[in-house]
N, C-alpha and C. Protein backbone atom coordinates (compact mmCIF):
# COMPACT_ATOMS: atom_id res chain seq x y z
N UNK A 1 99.71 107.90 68.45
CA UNK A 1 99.65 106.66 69.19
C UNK A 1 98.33 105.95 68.89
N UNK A 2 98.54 104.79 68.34
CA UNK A 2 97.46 103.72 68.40
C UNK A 2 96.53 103.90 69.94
N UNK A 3 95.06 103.21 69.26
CA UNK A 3 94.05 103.13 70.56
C UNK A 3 94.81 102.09 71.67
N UNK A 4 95.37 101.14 71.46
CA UNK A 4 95.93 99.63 71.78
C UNK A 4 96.97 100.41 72.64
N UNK A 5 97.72 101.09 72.14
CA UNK A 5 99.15 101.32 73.06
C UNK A 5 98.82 102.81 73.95
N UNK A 6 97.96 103.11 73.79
CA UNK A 6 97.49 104.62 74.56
C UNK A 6 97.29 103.23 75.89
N UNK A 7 95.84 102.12 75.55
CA UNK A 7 95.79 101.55 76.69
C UNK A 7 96.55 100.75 77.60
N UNK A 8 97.59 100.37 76.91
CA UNK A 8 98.78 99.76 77.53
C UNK A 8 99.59 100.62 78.22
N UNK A 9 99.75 101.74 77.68
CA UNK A 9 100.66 102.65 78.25
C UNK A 9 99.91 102.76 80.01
N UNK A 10 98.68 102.95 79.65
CA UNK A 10 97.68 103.78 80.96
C UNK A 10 97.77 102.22 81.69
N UNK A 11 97.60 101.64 81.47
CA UNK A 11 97.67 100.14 82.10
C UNK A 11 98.68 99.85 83.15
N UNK A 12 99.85 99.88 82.59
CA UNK A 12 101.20 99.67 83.20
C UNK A 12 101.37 101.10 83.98
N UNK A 13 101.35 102.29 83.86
CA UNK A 13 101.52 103.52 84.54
C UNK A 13 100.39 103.26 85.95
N UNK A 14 98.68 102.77 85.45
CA UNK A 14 98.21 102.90 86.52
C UNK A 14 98.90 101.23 87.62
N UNK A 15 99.11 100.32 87.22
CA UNK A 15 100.01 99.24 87.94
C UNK A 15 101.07 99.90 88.65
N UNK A 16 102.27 100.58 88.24
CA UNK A 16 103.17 101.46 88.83
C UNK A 16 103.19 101.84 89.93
N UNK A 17 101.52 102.73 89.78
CA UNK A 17 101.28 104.15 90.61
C UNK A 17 100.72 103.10 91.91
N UNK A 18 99.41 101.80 91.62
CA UNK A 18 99.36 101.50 92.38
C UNK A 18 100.24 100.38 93.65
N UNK A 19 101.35 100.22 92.69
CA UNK A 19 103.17 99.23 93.53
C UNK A 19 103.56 100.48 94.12
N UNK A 20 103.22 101.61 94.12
CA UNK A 20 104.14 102.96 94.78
C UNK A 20 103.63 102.97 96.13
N UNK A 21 101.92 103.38 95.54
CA UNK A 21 101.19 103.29 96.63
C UNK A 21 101.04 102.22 97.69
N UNK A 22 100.80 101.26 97.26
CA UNK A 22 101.20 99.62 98.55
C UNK A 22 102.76 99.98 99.30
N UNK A 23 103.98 100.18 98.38
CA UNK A 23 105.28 100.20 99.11
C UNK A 23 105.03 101.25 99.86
N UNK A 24 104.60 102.47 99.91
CA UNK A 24 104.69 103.48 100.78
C UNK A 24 103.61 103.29 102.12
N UNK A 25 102.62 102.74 101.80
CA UNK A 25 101.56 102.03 102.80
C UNK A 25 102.57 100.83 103.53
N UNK A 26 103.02 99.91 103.09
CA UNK A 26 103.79 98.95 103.82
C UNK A 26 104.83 99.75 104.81
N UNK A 27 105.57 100.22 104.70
CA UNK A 27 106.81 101.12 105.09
C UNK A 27 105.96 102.20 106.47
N UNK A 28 104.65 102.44 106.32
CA UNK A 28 104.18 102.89 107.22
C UNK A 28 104.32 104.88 106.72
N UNK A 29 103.94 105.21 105.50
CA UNK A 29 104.52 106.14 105.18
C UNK A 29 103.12 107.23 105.31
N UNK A 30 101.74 106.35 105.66
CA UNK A 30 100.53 107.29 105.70
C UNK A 30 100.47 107.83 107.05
N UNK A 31 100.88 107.31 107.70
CA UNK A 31 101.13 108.56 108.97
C UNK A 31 101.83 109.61 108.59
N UNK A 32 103.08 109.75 108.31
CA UNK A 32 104.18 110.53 108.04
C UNK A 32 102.92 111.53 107.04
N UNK A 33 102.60 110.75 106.42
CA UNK A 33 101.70 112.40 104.95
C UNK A 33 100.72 112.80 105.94
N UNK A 34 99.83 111.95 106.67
CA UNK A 34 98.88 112.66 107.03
C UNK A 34 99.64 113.56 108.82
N UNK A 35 100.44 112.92 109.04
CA UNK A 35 100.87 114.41 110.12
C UNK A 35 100.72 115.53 109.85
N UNK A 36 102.05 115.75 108.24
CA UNK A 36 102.30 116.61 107.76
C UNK A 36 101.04 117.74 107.09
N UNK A 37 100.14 116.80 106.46
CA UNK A 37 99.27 117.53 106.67
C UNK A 37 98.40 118.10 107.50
N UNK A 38 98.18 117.45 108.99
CA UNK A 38 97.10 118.71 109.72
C UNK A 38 98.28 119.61 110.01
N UNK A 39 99.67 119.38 110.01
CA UNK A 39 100.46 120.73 110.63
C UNK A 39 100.25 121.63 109.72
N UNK A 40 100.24 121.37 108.64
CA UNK A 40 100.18 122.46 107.26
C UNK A 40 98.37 123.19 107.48
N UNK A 41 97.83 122.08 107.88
CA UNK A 41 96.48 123.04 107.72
C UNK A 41 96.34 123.33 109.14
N UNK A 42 96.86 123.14 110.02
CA UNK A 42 96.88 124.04 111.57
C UNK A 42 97.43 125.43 111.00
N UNK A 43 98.60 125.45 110.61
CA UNK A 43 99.59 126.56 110.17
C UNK A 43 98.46 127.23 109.10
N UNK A 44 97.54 126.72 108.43
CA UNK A 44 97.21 127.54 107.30
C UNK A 44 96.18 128.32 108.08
N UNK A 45 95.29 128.18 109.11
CA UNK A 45 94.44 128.69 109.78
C UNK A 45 94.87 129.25 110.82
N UNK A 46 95.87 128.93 111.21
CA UNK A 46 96.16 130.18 112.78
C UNK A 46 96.24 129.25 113.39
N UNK A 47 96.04 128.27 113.97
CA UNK A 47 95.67 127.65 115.48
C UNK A 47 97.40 127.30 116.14
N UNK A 48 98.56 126.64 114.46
CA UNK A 48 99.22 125.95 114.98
C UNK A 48 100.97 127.15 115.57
């Protein structure tokens, strides 16, 4: 792969990743991950 299309490739992939990230933020989806995570790290330490 050319230098030119390595950066295009990474270009459009990082655009992607960050339209994933906004739709899942809009939708209200960072509560839902971060619940899931203190239950997982309650559960990983004993408390939960």
């Amino acid at each position: 792969m050319g230098s030119k299309k390595k950066k295009l490739v990474s270009g459009i992939t990082l655009a992607i990743a960050c339209a994933f990230i906004w739709y899942g933020a809009a939708r209200g989806e960072i509560a839902v991950v971060l619940n899931k995570a203190v239950n997982i790290c309650l559960e990983c330490i004993g408390l939960g």
